[in-house]
PDB file of N, CA and C in Angstrom:
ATOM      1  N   UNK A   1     -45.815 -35.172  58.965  1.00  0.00           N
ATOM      2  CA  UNK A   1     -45.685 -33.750  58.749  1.00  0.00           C
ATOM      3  C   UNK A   1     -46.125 -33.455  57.319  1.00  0.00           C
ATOM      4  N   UNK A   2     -46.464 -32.396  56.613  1.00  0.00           N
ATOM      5  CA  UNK A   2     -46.900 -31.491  55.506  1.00  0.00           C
ATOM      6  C   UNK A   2     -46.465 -30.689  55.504  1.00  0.00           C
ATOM      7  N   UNK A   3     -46.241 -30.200  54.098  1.00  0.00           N
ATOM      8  CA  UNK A   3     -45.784 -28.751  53.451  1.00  0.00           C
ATOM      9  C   UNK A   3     -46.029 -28.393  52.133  1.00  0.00           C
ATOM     10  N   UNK A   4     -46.608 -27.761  51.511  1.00  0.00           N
ATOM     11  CA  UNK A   4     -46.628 -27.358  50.051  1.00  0.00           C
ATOM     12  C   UNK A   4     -45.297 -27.471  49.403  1.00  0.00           C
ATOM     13  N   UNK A   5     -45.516 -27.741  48.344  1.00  0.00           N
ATOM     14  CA  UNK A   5     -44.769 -27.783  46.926  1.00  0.00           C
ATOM     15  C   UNK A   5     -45.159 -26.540  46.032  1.00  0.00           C
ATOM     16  N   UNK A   6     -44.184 -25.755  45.735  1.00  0.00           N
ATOM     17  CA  UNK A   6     -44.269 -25.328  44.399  1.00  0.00           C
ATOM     18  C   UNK A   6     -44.445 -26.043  43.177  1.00  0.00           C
ATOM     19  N   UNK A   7     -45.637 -25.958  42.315  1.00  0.00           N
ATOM     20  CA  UNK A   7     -45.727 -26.721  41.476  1.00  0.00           C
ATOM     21  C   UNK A   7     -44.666 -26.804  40.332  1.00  0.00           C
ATOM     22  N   UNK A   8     -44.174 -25.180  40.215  1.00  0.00           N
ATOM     23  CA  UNK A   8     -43.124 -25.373  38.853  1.00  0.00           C
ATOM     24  C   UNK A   8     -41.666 -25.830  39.812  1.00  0.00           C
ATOM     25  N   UNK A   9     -41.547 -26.378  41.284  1.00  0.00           N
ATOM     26  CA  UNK A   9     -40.726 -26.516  41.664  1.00  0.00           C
ATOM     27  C   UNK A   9     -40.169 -28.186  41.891  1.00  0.00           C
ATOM     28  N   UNK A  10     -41.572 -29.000  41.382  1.00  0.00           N
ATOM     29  CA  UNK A  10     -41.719 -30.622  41.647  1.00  0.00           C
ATOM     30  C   UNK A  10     -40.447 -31.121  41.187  1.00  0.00           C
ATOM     31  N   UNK A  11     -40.621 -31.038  40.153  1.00  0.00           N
ATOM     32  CA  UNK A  11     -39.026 -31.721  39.294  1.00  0.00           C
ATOM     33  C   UNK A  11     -38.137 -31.413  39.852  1.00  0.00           C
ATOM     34  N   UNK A  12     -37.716 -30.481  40.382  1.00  0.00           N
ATOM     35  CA  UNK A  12     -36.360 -29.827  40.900  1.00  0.00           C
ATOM     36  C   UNK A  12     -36.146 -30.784  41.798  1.00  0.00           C
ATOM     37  N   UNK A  13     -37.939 -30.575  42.988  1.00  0.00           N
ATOM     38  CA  UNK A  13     -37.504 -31.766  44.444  1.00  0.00           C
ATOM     39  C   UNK A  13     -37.323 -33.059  44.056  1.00  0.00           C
ATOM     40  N   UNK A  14     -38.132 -33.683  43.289  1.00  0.00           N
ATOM     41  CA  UNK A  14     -37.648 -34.915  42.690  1.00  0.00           C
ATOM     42  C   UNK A  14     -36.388 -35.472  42.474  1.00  0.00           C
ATOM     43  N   UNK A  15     -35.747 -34.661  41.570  1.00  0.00           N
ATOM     44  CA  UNK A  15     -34.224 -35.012  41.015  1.00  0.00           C
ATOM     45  C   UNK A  15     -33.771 -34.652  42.453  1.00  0.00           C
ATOM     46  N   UNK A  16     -33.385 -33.609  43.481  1.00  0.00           N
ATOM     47  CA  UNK A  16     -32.792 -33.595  44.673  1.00  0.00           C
ATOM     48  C   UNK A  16     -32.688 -34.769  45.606  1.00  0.00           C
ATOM     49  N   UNK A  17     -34.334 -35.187  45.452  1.00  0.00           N
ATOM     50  CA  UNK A  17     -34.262 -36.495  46.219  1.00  0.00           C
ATOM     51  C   UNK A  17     -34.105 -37.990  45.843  1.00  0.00           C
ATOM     52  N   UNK A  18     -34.104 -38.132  44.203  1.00  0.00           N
ATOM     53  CA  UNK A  18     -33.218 -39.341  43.878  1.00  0.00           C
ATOM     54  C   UNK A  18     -32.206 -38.831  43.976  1.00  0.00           C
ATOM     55  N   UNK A  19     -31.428 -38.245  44.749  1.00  0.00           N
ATOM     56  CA  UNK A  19     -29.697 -37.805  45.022  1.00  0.00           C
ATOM     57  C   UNK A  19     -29.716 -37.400  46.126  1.00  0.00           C
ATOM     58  N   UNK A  20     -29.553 -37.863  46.926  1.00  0.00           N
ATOM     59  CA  UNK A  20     -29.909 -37.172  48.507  1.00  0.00           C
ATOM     60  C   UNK A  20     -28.534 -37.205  48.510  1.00  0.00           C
ATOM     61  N   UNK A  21     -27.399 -35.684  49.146  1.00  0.00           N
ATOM     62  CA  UNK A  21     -26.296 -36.414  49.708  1.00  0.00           C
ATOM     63  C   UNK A  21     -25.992 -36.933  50.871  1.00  0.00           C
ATOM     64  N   UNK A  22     -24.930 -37.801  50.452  1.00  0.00           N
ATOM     65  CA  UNK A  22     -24.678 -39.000  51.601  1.00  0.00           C
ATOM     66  C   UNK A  22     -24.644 -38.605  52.736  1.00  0.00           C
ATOM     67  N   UNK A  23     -23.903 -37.042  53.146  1.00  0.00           N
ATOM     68  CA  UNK A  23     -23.677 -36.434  54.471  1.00  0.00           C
ATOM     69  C   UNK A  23     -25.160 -36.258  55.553  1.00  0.00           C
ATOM     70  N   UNK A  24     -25.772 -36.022  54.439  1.00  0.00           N
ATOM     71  CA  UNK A  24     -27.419 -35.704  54.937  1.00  0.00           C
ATOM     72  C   UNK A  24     -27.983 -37.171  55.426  1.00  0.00           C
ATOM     73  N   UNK A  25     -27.876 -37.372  55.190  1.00  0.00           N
ATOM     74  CA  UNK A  25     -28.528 -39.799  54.909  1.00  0.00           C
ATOM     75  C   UNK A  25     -27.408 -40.095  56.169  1.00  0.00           C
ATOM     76  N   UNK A  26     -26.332 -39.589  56.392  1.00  0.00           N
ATOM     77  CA  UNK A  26     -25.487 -39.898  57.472  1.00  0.00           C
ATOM     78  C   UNK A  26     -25.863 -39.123  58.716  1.00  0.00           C
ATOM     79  N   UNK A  27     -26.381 -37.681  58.782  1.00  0.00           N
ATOM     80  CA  UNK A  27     -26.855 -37.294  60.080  1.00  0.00           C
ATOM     81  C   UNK A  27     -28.735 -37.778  60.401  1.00  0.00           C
ATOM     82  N   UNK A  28     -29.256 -37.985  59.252  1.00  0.00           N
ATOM     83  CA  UNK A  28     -30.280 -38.589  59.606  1.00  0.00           C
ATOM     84  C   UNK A  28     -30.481 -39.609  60.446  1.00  0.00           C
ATOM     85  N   UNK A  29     -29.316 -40.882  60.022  1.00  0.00           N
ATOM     86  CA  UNK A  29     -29.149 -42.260  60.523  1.00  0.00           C
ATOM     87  C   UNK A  29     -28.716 -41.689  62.013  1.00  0.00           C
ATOM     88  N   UNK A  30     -27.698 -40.680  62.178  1.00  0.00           N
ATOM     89  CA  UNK A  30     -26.713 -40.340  63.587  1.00  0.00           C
ATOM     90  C   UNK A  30     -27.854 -40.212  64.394  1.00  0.00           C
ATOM     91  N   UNK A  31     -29.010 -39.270  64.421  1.00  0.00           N
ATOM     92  CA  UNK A  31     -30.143 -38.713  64.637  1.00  0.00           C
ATOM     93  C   UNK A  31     -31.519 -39.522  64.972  1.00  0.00           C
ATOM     94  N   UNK A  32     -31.024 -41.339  64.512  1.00  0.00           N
ATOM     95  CA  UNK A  32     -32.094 -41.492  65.171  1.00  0.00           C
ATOM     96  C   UNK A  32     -33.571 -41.739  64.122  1.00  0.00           C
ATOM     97  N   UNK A  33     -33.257 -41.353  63.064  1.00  0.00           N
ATOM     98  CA  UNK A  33     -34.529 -41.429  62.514  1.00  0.00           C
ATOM     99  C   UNK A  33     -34.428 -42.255  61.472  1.00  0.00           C
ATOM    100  N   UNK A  34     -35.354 -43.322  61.384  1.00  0.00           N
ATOM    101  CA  UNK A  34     -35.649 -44.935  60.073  1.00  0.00           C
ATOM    102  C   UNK A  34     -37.061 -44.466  59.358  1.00  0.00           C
ATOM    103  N   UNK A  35     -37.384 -45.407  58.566  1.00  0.00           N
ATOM    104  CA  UNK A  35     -38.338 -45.514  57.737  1.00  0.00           C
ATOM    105  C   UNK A  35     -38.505 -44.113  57.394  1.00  0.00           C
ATOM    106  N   UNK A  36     -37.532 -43.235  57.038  1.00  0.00           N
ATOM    107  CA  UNK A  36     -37.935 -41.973  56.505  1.00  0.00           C
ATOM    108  C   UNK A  36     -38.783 -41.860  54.835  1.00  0.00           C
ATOM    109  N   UNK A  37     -39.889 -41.425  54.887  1.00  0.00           N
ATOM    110  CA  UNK A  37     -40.171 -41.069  53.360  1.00  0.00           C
ATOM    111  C   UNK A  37     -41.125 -39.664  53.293  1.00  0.00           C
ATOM    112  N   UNK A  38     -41.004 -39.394  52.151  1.00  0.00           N
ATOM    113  CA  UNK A  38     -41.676 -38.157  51.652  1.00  0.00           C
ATOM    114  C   UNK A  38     -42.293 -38.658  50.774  1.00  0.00           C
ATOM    115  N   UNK A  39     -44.108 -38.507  50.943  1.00  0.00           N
ATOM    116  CA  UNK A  39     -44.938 -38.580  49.709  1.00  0.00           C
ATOM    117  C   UNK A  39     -45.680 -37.092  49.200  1.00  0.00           C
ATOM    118  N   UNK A  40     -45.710 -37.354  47.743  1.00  0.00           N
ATOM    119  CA  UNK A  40     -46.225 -35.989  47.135  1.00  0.00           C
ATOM    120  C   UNK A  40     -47.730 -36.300  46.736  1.00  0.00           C
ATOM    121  N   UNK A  41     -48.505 -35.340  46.680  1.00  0.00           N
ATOM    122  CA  UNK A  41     -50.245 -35.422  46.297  1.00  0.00           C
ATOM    123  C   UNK A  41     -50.475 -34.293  46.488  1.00  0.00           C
ATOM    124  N   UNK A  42     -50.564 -33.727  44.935  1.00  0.00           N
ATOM    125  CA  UNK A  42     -51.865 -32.636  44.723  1.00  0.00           C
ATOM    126  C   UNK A  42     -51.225 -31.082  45.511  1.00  0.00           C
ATOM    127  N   UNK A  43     -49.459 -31.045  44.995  1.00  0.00           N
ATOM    128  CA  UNK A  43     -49.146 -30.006  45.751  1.00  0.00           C
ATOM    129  C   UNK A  43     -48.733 -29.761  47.202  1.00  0.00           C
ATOM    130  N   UNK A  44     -48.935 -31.090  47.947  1.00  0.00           N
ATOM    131  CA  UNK A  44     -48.199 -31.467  49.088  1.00  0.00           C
ATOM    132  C   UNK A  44     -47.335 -32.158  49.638  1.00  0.00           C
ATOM    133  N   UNK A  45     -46.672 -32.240  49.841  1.00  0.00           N
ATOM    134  CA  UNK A  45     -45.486 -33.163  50.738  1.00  0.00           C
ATOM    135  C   UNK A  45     -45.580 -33.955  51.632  1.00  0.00           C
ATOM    136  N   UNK A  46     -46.083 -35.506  52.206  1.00  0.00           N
ATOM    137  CA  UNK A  46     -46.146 -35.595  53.170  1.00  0.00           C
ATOM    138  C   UNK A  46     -44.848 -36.730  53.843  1.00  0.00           C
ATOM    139  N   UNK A  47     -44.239 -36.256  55.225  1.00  0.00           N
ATOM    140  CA  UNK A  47     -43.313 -37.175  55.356  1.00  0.00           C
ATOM    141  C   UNK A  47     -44.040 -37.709  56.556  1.00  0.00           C
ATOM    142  N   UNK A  48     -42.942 -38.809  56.314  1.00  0.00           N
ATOM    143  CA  UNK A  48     -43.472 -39.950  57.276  1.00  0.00           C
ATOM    144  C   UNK A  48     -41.662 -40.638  57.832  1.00  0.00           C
ATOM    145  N   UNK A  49     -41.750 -40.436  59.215  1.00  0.00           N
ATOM    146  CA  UNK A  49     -40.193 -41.463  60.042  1.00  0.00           C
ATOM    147  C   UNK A  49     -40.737 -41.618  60.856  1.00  0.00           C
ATOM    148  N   UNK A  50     -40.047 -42.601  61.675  1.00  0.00           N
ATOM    149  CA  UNK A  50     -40.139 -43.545  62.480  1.00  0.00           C
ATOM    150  C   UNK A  50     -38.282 -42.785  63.622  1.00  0.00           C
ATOM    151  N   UNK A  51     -38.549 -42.660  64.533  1.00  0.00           N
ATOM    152  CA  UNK A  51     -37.612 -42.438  65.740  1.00  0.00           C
ATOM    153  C   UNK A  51     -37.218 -43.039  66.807  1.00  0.00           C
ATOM    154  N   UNK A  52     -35.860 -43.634  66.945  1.00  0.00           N
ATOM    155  CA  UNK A  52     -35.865 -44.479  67.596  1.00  0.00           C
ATOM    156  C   UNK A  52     -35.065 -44.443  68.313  1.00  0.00           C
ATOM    157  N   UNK A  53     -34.893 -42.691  69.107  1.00  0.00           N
ATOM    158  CA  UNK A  53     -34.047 -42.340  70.159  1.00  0.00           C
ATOM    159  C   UNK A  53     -34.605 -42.592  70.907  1.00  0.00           C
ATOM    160  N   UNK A  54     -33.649 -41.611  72.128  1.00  0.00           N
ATOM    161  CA  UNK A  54     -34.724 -41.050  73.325  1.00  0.00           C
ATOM    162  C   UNK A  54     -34.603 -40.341  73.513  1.00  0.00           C
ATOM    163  N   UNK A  55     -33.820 -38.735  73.201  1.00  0.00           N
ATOM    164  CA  UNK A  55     -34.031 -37.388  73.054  1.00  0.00           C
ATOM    165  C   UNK A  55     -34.688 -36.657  71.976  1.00  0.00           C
ATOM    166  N   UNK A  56     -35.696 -36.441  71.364  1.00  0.00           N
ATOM    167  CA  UNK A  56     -36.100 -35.959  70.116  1.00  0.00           C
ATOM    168  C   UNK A  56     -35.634 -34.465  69.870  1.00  0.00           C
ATOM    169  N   UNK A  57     -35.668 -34.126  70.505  1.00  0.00           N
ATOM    170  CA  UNK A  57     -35.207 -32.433  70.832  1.00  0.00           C
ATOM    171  C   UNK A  57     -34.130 -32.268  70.649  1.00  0.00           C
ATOM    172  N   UNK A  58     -32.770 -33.255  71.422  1.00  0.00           N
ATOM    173  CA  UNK A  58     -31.838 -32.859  71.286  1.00  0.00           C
ATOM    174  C   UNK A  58     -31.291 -33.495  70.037  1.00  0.00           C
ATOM    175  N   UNK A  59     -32.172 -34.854  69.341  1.00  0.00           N
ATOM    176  CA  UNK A  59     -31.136 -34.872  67.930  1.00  0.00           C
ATOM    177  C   UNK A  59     -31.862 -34.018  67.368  1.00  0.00           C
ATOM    178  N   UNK A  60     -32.754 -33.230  66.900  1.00  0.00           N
ATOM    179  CA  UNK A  60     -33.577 -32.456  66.076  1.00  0.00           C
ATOM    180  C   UNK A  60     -32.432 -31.104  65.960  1.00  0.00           C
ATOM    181  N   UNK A  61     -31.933 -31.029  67.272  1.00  0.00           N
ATOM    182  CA  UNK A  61     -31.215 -29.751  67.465  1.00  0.00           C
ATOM    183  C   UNK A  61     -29.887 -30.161  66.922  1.00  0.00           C
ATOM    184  N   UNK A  62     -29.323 -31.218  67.632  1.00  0.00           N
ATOM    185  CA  UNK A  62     -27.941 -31.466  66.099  1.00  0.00           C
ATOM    186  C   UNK A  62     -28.331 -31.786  65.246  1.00  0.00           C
ATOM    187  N   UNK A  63     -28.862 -32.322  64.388  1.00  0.00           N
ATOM    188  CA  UNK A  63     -29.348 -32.248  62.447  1.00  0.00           C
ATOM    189  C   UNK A  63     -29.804 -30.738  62.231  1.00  0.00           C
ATOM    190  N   UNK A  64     -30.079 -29.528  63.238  1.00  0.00           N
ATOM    191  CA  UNK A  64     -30.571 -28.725  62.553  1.00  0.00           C
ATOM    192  C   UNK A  64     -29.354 -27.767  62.830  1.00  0.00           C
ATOM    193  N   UNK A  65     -27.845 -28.345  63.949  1.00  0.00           N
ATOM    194  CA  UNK A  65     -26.775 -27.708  63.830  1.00  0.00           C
ATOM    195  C   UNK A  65     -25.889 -28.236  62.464  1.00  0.00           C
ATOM    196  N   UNK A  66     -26.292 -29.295  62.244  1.00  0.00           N
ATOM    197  CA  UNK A  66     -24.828 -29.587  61.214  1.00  0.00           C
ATOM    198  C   UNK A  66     -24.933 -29.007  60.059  1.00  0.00           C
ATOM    199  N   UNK A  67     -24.019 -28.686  59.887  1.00  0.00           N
ATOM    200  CA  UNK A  67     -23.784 -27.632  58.378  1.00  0.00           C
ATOM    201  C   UNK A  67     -24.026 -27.940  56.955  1.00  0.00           C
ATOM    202  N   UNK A  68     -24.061 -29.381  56.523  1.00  0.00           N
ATOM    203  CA  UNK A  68     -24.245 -29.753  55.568  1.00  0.00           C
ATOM    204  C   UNK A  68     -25.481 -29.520  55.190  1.00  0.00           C
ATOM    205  N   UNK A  69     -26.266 -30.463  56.217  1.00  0.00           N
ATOM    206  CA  UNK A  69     -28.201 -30.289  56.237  1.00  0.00           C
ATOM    207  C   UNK A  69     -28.429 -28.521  56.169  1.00  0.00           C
ATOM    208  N   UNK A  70     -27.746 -27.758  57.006  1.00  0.00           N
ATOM    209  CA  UNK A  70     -28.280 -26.702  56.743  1.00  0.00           C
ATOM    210  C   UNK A  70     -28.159 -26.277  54.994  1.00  0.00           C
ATOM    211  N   UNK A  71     -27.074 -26.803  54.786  1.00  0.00           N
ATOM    212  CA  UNK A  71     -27.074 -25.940  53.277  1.00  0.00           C
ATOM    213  C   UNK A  71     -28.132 -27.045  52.637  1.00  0.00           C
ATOM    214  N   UNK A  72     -28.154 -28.159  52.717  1.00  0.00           N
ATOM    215  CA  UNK A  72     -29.116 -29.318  52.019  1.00  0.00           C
ATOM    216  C   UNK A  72     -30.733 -28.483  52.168  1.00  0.00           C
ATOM    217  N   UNK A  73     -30.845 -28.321  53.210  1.00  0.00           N
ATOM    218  CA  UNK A  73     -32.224 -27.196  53.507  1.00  0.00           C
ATOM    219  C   UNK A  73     -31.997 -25.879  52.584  1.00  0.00           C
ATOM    220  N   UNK A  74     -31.343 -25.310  52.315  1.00  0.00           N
ATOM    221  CA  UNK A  74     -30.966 -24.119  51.613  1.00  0.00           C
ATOM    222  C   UNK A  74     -31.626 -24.226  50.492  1.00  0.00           C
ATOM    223  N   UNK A  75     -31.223 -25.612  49.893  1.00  0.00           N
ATOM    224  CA  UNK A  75     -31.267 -26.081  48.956  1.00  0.00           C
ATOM    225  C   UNK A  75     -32.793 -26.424  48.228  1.00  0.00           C
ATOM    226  N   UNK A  76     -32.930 -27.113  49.433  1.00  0.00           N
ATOM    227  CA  UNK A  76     -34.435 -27.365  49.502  1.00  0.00           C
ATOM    228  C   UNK A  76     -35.723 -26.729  49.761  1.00  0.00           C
ATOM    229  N   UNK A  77     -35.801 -25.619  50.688  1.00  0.00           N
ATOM    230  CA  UNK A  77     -36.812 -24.820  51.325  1.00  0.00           C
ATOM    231  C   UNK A  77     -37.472 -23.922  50.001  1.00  0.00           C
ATOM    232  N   UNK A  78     -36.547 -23.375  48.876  1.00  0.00           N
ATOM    233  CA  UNK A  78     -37.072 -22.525  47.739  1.00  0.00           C
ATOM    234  C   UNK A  78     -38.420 -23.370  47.141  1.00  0.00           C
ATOM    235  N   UNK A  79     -38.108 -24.545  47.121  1.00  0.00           N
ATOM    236  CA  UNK A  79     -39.095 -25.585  46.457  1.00  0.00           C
ATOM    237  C   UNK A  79     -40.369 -25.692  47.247  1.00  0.00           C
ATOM    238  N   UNK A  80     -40.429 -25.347  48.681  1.00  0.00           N
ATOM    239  CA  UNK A  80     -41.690 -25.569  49.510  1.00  0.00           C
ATOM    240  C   UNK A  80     -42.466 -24.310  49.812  1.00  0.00           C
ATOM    241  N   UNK A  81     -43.452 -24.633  49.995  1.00  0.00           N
ATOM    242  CA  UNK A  81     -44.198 -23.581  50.593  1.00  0.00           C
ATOM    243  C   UNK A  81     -45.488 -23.915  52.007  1.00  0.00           C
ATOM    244  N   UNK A  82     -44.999 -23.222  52.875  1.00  0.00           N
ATOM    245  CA  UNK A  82     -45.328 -24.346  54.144  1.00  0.00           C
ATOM    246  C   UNK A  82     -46.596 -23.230  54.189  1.00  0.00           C
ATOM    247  N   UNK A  83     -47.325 -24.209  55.294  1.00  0.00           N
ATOM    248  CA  UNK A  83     -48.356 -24.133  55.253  1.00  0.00           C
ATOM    249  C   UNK A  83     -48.799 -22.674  56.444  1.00  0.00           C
ATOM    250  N   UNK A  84     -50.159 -22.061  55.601  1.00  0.00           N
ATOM    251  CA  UNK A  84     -49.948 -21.054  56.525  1.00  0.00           C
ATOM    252  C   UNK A  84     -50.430 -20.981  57.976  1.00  0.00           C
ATOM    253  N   UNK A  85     -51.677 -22.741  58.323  1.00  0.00           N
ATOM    254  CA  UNK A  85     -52.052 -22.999  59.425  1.00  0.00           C
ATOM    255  C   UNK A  85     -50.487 -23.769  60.464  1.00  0.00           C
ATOM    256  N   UNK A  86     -49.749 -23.672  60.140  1.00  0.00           N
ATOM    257  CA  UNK A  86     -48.671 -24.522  60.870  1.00  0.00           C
ATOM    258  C   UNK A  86     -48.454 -23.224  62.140  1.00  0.00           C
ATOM    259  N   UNK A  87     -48.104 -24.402  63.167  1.00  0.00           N
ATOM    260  CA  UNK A  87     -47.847 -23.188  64.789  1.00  0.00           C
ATOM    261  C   UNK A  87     -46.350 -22.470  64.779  1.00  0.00           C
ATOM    262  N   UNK A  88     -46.286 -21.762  65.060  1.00  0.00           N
ATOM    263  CA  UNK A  88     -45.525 -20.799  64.920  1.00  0.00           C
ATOM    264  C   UNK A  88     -43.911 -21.655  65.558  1.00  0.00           C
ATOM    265  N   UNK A  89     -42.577 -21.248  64.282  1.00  0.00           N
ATOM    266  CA  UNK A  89     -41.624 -21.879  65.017  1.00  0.00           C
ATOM    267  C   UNK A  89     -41.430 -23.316  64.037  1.00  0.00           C
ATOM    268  N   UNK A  90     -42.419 -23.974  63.233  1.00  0.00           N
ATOM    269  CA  UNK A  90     -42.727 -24.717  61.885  1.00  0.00           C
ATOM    270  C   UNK A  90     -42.257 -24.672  60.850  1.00  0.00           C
ATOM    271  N   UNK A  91     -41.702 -25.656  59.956  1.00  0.00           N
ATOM    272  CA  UNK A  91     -41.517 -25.053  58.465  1.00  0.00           C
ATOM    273  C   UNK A  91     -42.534 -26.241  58.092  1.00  0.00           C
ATOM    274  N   UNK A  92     -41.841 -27.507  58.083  1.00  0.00           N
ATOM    275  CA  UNK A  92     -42.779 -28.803  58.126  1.00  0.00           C
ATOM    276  C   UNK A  92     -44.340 -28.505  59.095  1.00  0.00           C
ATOM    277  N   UNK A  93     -45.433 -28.635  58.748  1.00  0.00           N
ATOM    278  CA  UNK A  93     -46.272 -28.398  59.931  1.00  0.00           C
ATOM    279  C   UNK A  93     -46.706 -30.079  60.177  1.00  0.00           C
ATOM    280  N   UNK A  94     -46.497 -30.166  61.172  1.00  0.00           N
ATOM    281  CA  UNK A  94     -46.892 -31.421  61.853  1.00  0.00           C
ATOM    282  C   UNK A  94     -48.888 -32.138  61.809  1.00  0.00           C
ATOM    283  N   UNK A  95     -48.813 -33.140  61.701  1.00  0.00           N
ATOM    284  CA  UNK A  95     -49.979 -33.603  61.384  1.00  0.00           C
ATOM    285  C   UNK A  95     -50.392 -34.261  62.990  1.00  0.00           C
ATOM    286  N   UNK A  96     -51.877 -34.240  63.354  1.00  0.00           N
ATOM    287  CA  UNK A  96     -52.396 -34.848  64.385  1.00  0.00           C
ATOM    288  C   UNK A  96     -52.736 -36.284  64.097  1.00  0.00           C
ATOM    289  N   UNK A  97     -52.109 -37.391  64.503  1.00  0.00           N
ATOM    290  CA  UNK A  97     -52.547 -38.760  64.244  1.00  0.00           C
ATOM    291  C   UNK A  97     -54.142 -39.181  64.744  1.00  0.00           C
ATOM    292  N   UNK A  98     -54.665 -39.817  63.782  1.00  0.00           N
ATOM    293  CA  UNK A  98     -56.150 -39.881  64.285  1.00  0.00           C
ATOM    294  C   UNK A  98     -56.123 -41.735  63.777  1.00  0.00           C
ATOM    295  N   UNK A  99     -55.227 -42.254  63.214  1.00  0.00           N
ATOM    296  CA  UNK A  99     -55.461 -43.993  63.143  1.00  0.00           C
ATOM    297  C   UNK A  99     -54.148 -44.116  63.537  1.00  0.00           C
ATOM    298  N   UNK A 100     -54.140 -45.771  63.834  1.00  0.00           N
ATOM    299  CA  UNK A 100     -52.519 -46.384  63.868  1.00  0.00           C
ATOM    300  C   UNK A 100     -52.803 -47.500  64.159  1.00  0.00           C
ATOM    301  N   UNK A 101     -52.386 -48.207  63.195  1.00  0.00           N
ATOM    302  CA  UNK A 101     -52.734 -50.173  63.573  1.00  0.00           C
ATOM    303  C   UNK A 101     -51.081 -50.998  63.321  1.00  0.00           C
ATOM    304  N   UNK A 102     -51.184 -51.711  64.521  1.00  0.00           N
ATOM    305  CA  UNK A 102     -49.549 -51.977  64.683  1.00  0.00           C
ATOM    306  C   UNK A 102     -50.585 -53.829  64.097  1.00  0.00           C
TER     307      UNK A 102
END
């Protein structure tokens, strides 16, 4: 997935994310999702997880009910600026995979 960065907003996301709180890192794990990372370049965000349910929908829908993450997003969303080609219903806009070597 991708999303813009505010540039005078980098530092802010930075310091947020050497401090992730624990509650957030705990519905992530509940949810199903490993190898989570976020890389930055040139004003963008890109994350990268690995999922290793078998409902994607329905943990997507509890991490995006639990209350903590919502305020953790609160927190976070001022700093981004998503993209304006993303499909409607997006904040993250999702990327089309075109390699993958296992």
């Amino acid at each position: 997935m991708v999303i813009g960065i505010k540039p005078d907003r980098i530092e802010e996301y930075k310091k947020l994310h050497a401090a992730v709180w624990p509650d957030v890192l705990k519905i992530i794990s509940e949810c199903n999702i490993r190898n989570y990372s976020i890389y930055l370049k040139d004003n963008y965000l890109f994350s990268y997880f690995e999922y290793t349910g078998t409902d994607f929908n329905t943990d997507m829908e509890k991490m995006a009910a639990d209350p903590i993450t919502q305020k953790w997003w609160a927190v976070c969303k001022p700093c981004q600026a998503p993209l304006e080609s993303r499909d409607e219903g997006e904040w993250w806009a999702e990327m089309e995979e075109v390699f993958y070597c296992n």
